[in-house]
N, C-alpha and C. Protein backbone atom coordinates (compact mmCIF):
# COMPACT_ATOMS: atom_id res chain seq x y z
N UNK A 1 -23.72 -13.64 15.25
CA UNK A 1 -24.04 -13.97 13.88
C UNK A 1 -23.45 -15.32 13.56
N UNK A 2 -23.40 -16.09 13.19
CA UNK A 2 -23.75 -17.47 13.00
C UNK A 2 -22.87 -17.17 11.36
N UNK A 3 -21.97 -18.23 11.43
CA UNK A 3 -21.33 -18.16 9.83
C UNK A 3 -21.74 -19.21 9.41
N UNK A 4 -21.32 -19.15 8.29
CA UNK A 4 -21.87 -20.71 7.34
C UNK A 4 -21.43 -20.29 6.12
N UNK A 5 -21.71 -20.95 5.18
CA UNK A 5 -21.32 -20.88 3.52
C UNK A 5 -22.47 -19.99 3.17
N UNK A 6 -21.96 -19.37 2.01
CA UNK A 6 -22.86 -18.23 1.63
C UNK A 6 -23.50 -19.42 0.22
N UNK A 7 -24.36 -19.02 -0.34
CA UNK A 7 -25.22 -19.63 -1.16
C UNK A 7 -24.70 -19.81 -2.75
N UNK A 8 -23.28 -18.72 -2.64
CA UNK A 8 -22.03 -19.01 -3.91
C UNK A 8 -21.68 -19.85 -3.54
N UNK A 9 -20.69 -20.42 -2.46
CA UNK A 9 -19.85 -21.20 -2.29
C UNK A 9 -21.09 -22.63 -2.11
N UNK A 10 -21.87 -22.87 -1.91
CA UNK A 10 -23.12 -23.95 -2.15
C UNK A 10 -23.17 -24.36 -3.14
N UNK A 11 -23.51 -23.34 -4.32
CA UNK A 11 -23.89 -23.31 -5.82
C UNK A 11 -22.62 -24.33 -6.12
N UNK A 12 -21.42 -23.96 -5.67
CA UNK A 12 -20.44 -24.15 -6.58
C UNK A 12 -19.79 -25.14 -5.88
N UNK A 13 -20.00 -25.90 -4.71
CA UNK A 13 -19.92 -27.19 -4.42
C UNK A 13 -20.73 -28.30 -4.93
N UNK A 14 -22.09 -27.74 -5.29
CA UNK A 14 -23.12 -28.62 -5.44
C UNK A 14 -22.22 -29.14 -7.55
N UNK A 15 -21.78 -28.22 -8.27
CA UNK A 15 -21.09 -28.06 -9.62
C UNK A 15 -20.44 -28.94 -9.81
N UNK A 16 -19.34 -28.18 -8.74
CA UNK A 16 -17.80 -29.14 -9.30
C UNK A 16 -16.93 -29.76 -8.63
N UNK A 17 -17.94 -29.94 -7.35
CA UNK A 17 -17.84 -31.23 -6.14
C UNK A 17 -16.88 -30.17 -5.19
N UNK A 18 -16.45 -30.76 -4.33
CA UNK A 18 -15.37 -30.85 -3.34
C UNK A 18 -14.01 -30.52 -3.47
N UNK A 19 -13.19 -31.49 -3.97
CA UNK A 19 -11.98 -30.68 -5.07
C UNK A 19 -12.09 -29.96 -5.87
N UNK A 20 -13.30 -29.34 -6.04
CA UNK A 20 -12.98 -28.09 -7.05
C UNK A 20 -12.62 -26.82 -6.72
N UNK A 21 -12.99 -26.45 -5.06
CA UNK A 21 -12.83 -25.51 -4.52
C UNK A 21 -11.53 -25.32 -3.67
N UNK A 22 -10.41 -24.26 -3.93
CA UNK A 22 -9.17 -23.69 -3.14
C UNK A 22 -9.57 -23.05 -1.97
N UNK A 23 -9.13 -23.23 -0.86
CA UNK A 23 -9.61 -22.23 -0.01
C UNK A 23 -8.25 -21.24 0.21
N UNK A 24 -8.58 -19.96 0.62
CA UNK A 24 -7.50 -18.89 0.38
C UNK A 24 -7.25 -18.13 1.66
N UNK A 25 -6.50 -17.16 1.85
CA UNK A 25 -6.83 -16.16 3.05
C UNK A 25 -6.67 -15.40 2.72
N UNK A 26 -7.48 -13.76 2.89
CA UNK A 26 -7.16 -12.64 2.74
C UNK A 26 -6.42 -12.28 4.00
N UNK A 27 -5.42 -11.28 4.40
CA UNK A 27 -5.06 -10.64 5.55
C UNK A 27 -4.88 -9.15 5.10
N UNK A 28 -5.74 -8.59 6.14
CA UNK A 28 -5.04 -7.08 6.41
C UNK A 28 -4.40 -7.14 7.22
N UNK A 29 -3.14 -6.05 7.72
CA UNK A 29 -2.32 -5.72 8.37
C UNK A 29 -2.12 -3.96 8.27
N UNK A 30 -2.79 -4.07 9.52
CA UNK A 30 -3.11 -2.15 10.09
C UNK A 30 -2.29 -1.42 10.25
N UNK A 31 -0.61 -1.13 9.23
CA UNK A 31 0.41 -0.48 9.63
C UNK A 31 -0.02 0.66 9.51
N UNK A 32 1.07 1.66 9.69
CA UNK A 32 1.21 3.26 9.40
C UNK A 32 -0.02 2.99 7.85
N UNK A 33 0.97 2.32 7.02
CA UNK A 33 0.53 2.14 5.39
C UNK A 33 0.27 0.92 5.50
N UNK A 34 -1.08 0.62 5.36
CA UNK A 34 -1.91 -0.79 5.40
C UNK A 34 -1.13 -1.52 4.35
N UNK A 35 -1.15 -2.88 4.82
CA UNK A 35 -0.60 -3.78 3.88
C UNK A 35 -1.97 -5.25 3.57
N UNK A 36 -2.32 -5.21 2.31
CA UNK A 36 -3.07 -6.23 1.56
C UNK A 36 -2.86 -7.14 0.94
N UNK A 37 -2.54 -8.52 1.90
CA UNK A 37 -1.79 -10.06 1.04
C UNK A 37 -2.42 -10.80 1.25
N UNK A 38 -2.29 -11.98 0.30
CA UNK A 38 -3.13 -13.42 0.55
C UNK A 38 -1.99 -14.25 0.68
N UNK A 39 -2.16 -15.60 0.29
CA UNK A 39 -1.66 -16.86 0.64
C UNK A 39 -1.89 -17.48 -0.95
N UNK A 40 -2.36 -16.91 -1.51
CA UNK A 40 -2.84 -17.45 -3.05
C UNK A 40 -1.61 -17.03 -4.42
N UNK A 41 -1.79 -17.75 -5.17
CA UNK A 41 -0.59 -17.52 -5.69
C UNK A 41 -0.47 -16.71 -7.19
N UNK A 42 -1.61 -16.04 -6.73
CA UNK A 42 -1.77 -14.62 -8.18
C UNK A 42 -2.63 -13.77 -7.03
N UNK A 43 -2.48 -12.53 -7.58
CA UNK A 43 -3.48 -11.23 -6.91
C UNK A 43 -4.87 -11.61 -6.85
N UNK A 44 -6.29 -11.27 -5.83
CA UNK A 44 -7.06 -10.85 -5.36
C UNK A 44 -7.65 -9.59 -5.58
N UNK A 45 -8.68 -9.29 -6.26
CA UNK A 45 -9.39 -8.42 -5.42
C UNK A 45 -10.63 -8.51 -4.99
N UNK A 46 -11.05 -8.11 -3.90
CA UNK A 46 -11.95 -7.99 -3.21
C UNK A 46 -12.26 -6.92 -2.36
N UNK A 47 -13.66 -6.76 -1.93
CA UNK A 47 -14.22 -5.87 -1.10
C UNK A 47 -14.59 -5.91 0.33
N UNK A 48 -13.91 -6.96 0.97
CA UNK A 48 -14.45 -7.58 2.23
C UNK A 48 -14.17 -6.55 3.15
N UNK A 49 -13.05 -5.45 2.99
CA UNK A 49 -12.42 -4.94 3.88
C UNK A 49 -13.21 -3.26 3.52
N UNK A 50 -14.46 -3.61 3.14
CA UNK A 50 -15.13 -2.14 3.11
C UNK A 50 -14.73 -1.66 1.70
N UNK A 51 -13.96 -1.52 1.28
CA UNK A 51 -13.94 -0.97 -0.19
C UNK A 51 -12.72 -2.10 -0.97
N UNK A 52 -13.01 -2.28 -2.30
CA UNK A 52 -12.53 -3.09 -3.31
C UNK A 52 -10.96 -2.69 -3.57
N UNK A 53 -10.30 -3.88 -2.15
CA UNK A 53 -8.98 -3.94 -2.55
C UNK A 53 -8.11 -5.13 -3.32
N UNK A 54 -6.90 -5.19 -3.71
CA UNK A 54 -6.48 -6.19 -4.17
C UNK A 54 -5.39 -6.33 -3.60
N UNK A 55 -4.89 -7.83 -2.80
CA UNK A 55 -4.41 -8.48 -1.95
C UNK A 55 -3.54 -9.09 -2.60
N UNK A 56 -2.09 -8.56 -2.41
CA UNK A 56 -1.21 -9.34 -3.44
C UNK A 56 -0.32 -10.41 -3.11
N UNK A 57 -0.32 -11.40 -3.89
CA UNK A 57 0.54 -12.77 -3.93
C UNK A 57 1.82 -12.09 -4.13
N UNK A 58 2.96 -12.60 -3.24
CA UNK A 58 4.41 -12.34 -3.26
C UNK A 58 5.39 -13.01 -2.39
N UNK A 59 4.20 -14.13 -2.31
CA UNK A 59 5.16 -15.30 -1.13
C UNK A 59 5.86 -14.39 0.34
N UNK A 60 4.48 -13.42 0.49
CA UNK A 60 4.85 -13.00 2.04
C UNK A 60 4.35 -13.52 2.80
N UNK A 61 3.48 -14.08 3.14
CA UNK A 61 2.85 -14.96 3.98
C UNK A 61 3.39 -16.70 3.64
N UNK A 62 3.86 -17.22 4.71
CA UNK A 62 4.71 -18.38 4.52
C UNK A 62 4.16 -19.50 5.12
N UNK A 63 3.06 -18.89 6.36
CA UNK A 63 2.27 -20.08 7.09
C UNK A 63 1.13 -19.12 8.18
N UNK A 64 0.31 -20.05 8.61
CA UNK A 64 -0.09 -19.42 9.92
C UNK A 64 -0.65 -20.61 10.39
N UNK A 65 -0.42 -20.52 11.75
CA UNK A 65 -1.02 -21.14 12.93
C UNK A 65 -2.42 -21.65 12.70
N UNK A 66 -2.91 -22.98 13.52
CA UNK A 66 -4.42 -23.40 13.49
C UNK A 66 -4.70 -22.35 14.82
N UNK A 67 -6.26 -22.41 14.02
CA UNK A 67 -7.07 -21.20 15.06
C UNK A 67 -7.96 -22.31 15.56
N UNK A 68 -8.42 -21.87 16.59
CA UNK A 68 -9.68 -22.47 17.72
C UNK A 68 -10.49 -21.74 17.96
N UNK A 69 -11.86 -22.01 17.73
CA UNK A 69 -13.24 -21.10 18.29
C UNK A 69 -13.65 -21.57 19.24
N UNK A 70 -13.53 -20.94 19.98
CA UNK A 70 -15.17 -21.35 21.16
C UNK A 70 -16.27 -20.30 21.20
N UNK A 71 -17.61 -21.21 22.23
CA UNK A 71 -18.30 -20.25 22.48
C UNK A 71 -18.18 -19.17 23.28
N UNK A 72 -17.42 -19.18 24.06
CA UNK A 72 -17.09 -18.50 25.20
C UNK A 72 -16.05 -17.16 25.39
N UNK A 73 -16.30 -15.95 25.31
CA UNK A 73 -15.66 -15.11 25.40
C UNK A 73 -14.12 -14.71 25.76
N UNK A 74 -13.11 -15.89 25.40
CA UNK A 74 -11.64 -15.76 25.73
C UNK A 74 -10.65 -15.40 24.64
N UNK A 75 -9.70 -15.17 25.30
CA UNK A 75 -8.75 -14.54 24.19
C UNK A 75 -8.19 -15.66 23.60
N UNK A 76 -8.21 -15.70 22.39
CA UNK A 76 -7.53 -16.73 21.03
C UNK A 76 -6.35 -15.93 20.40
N UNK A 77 -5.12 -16.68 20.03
CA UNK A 77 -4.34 -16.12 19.77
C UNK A 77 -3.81 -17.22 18.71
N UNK A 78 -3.21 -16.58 17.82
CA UNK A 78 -2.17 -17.44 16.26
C UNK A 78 -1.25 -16.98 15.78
N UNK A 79 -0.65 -17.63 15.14
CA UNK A 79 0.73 -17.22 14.80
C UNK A 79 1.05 -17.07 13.80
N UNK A 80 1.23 -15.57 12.96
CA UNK A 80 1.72 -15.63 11.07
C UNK A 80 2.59 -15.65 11.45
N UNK A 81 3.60 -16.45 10.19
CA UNK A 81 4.87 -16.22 9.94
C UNK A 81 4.93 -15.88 8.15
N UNK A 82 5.97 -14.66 8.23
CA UNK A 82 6.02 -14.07 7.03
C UNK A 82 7.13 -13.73 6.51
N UNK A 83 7.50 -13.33 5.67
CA UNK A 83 8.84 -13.32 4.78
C UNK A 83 9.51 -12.12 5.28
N UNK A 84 10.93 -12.32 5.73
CA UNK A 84 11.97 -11.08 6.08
C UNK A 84 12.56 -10.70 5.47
N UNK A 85 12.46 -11.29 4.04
CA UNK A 85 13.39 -11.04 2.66
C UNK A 85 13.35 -9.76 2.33
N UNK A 86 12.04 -9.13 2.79
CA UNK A 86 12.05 -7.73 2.05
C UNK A 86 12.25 -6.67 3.00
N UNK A 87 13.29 -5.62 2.66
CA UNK A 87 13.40 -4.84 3.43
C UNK A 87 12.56 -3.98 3.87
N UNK A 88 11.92 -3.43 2.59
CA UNK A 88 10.56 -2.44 3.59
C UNK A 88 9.65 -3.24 4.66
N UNK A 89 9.16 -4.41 4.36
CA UNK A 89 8.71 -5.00 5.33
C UNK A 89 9.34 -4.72 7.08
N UNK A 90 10.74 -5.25 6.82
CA UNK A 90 11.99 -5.54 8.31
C UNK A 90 11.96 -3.75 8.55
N UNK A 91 11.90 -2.76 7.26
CA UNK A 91 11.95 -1.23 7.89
C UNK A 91 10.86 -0.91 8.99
N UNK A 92 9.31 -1.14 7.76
CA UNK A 92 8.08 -0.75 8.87
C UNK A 92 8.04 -1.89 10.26
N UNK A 93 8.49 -2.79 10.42
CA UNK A 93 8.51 -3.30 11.58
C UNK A 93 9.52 -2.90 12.54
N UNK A 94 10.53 -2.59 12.25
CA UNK A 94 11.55 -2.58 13.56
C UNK A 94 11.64 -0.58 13.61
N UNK A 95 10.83 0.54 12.89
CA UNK A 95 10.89 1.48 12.88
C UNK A 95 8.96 1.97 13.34
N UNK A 96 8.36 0.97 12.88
CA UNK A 96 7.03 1.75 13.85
C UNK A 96 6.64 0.93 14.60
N UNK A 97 5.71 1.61 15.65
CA UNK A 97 5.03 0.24 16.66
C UNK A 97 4.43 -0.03 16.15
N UNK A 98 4.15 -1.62 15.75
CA UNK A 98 3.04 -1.98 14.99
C UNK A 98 2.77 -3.40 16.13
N UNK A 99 2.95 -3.10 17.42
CA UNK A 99 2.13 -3.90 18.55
C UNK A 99 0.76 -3.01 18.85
N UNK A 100 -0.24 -4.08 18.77
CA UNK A 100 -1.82 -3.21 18.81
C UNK A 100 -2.13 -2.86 17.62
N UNK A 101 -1.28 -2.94 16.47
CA UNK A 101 -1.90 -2.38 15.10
C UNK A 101 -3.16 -3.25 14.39
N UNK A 102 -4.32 -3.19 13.83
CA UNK A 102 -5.40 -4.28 13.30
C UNK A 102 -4.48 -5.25 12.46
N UNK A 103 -5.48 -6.57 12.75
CA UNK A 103 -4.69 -7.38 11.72
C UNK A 103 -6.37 -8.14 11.32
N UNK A 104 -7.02 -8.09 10.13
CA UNK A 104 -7.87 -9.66 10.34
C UNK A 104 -7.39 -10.20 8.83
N UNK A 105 -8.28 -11.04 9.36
CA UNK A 105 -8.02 -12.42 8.33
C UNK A 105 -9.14 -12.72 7.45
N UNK A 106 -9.62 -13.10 6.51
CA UNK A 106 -10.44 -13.49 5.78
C UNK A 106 -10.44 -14.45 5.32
N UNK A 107 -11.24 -15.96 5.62
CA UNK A 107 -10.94 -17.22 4.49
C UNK A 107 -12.05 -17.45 3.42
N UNK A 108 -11.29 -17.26 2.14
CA UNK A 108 -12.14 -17.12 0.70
C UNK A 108 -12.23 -18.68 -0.15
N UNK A 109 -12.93 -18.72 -1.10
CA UNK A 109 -12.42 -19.71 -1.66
C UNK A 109 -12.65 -19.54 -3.06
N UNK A 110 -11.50 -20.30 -3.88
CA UNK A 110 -12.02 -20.03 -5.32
C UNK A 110 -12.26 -21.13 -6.12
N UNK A 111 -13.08 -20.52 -7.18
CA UNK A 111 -14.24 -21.55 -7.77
C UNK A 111 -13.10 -22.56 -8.86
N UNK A 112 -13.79 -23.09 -9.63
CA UNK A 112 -12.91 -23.67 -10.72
C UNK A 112 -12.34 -22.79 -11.58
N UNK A 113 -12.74 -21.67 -12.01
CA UNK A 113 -11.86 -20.75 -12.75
C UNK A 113 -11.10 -19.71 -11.66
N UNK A 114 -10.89 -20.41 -11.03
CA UNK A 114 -9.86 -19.46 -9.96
C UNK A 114 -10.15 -17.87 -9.52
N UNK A 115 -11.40 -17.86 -9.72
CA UNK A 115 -12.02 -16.45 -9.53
C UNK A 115 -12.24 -16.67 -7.91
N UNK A 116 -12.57 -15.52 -7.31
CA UNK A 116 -12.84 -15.62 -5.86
C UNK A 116 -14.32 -15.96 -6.14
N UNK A 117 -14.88 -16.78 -4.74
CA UNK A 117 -16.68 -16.77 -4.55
C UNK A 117 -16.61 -15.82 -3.87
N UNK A 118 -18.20 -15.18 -3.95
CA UNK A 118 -19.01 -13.90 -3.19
C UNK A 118 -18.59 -14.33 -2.09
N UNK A 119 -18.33 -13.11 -0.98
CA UNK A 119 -18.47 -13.39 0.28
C UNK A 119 -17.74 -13.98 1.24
N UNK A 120 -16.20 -13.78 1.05
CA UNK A 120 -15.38 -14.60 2.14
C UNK A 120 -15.65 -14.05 3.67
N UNK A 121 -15.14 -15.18 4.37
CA UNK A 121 -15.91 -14.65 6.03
C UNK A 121 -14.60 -14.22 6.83
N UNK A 122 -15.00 -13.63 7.77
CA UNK A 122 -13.85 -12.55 8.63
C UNK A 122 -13.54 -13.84 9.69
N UNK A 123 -12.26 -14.37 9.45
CA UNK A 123 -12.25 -15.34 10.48
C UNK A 123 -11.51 -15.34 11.70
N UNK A 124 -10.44 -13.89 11.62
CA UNK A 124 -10.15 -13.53 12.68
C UNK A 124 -10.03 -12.12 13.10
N UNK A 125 -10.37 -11.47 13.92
CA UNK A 125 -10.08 -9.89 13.90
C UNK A 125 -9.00 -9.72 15.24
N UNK A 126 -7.99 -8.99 15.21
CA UNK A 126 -7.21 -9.02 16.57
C UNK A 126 -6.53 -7.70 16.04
N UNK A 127 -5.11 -7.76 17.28
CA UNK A 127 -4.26 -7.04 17.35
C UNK A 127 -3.06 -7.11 17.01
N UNK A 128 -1.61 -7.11 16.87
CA UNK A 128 -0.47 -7.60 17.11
C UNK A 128 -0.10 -7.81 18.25
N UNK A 129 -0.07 -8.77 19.06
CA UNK A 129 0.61 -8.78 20.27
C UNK A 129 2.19 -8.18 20.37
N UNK A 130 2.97 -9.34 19.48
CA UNK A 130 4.28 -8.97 19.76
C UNK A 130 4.53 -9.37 18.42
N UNK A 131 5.98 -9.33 18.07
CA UNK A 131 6.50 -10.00 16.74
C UNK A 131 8.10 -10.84 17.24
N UNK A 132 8.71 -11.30 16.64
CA UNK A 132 9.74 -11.88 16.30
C UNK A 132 10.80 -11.87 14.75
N UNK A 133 11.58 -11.54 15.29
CA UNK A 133 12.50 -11.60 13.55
C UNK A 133 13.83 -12.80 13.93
N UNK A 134 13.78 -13.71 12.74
CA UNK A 134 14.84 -14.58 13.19
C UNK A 134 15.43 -14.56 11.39
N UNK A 135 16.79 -14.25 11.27
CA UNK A 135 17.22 -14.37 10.22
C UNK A 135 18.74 -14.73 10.47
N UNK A 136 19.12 -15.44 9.66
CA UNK A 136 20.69 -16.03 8.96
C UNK A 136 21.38 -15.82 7.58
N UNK A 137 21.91 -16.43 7.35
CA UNK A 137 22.73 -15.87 6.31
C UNK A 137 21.88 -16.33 4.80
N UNK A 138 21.19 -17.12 4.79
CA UNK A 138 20.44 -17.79 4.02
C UNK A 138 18.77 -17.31 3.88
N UNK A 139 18.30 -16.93 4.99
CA UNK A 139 16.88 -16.56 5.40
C UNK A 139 16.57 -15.58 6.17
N UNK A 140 15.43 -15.46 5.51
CA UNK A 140 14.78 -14.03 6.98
C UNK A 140 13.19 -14.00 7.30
N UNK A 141 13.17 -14.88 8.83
CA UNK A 141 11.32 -15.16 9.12
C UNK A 141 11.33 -13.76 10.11
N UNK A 142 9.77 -13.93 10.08
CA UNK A 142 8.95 -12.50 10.82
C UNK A 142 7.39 -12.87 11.16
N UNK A 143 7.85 -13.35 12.59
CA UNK A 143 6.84 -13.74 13.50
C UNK A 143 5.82 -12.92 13.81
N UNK A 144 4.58 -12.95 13.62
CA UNK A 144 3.82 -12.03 14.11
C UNK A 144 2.46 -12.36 14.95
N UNK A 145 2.99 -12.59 16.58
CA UNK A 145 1.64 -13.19 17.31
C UNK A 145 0.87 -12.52 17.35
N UNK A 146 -0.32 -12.82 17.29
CA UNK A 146 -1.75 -12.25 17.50
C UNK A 146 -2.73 -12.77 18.23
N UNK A 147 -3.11 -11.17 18.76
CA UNK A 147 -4.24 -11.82 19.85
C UNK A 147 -5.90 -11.45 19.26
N UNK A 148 -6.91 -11.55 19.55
CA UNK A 148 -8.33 -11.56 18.94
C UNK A 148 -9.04 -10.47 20.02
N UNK A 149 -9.45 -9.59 19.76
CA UNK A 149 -10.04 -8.43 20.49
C UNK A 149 -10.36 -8.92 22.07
N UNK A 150 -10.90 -9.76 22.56
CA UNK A 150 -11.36 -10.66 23.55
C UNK A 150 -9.98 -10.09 24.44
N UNK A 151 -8.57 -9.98 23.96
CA UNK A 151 -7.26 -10.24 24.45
C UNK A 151 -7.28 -8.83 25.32
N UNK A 152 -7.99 -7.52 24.71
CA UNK A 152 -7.81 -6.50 25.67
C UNK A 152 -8.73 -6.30 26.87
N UNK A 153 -9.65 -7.52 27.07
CA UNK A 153 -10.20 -7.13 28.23
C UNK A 153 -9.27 -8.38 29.56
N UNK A 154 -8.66 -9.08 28.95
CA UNK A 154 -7.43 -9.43 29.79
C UNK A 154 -6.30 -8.60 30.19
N UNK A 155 -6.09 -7.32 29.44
CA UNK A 155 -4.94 -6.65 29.29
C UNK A 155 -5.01 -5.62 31.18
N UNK A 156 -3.93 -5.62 32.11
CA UNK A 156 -3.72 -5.05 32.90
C UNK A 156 -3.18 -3.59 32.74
N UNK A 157 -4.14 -2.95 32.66
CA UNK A 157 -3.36 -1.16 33.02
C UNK A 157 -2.74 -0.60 33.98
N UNK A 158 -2.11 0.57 33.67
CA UNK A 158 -1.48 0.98 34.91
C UNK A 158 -0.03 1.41 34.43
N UNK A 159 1.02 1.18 35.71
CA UNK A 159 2.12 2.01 35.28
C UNK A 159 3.28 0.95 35.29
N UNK A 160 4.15 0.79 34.24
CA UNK A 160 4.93 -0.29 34.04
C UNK A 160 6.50 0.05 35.28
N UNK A 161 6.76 -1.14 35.90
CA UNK A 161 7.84 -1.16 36.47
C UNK A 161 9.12 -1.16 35.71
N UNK A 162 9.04 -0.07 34.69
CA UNK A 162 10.44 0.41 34.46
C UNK A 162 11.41 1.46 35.78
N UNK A 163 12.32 2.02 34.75
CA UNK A 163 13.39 2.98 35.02
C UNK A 163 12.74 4.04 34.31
N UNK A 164 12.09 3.90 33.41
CA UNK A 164 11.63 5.29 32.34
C UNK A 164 10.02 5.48 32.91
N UNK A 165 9.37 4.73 33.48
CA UNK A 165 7.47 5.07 33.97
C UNK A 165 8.55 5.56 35.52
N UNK A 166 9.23 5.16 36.10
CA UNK A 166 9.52 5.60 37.41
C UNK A 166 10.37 6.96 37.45
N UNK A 167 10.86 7.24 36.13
CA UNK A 167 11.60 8.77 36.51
C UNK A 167 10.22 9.86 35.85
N UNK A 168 9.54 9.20 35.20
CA UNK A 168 8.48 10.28 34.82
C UNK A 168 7.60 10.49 35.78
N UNK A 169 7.25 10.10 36.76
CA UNK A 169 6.68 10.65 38.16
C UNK A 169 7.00 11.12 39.09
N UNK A 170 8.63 10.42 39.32
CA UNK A 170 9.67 10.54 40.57
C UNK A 170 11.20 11.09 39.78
N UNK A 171 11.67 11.91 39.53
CA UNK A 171 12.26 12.13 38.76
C UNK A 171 13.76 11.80 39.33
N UNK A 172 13.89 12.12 40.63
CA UNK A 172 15.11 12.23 41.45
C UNK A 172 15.08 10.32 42.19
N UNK A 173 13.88 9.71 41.86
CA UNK A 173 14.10 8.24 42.59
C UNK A 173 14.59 7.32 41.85
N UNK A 174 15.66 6.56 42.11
CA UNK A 174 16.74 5.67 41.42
C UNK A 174 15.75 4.10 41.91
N UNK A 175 14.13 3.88 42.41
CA UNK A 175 14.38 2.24 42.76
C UNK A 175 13.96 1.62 41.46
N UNK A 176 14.17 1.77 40.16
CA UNK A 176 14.09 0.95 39.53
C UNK A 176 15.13 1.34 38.32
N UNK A 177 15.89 1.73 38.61
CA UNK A 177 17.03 1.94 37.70
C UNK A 177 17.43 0.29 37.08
N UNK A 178 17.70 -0.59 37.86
CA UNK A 178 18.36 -1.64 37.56
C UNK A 178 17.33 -2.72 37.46
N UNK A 179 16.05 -2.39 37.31
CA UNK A 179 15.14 -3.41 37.01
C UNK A 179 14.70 -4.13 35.87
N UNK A 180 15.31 -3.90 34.69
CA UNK A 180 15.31 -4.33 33.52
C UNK A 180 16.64 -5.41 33.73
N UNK A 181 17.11 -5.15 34.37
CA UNK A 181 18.20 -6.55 34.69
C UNK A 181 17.47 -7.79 35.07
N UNK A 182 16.64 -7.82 36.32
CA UNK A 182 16.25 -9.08 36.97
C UNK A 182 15.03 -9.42 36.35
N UNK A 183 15.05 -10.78 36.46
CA UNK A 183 13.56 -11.48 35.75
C UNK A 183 13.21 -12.06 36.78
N UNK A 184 13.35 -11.83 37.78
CA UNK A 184 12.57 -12.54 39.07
C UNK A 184 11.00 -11.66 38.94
N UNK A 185 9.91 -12.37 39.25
CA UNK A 185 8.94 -11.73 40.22
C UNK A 185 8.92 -11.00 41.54
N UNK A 186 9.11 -9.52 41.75
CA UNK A 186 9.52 -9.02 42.38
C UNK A 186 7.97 -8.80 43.50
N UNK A 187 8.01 -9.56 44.94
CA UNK A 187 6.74 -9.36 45.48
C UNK A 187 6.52 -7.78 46.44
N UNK A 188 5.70 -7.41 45.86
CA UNK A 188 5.68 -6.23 47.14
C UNK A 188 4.40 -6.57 48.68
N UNK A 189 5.14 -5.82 49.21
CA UNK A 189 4.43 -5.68 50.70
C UNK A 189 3.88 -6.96 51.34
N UNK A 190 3.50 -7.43 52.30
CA UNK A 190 3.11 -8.19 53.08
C UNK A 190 3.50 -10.14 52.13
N UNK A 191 4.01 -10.74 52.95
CA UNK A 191 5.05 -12.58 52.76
C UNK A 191 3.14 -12.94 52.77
């Protein structure tokens, strides 16, 4: 499907020119308890996400990464960074897995009366890859990489070279007890 400007956001360039229009982001974030924020600096609502939610401004979203399209079927990946200030936030992250949880993105734009236009477009759909928390005495960021669906047909299955995938098959075999120590590439069988 082929994106482009919907025939609101036309109308309302053709109006009140070029600077008249904000562009915004909606984000979902697929926790246990979905979370609905923008980048805009009053509440949202909208229906993009299947039924009419409202996406709230609270200076949680602090930046994100430039995205790249191609034509070509590879995994794209970006980077939110979001506010650690709040504790429920730092709870549902460091208490559920929320690696693999949905995340997309939506970029909207609003007109001269700061209303949303019809029709913002889905500009990224992915997963959580991993996250990051970096905080000091002053601040608290919360990294959240993401990969774009494309990312799980790169993904390798199978059984991880722990101590915990190796006693659940072999219960009595100790060879990977101490393998969370070394970061070497460990080669097996045949130089």
């Amino acid at each position: 499907m082929a994106r482009g400007l919907t025939s609101d956001v036309k109308t309302e360039l053709a109006t009140g020119g070029v600077t008249a229009i904000e562009p915004v982001f909606l984000f979902y974030l697929g926790f246990a308890t979905p979370l609905y924020k923008t980048n805009c600096s009053f509440d949202l609502t909208s229906s993009v996400s299947g039924s009419s939610q409202t996406y709230t401004s609270d200076g949680f979203i602090l930046g994100i990464s430039t995205m790249s399209e191609t034509t070509e079927p590879i995994k794209n990946s970006l980077k939110i960074t979001i506010s650690g200030v709040s504790q429920p936030i730092i709870s549902v992250i460091l208490n559920e897995n929320i690696i693999n949880d949905s995340v997309k993105i939506w970029q909207g734009f609003l007109d001269t009366s700061n209303a949303l236009i019809a029709d913002p477009y889905l500009l990224f759909d992915g997963t959580i890859n991993q996250y990051s928390i970096e905080d000091d005495t002053k601040t608290a960021l919360v990294g959240l990489e993401l990969t774009s669906t494309w990312g799980q047909f790169e993904k390798v299955n199978g059984r991880n070279t722990s101590d915990t995938s190796q006693q659940r098959h072999f219960a009595s075999d100790k060879g990977f007890e101490f393998s969370a120590l070394t970061i070497r590439d460990i080669r097996w069988g045949r130089a």
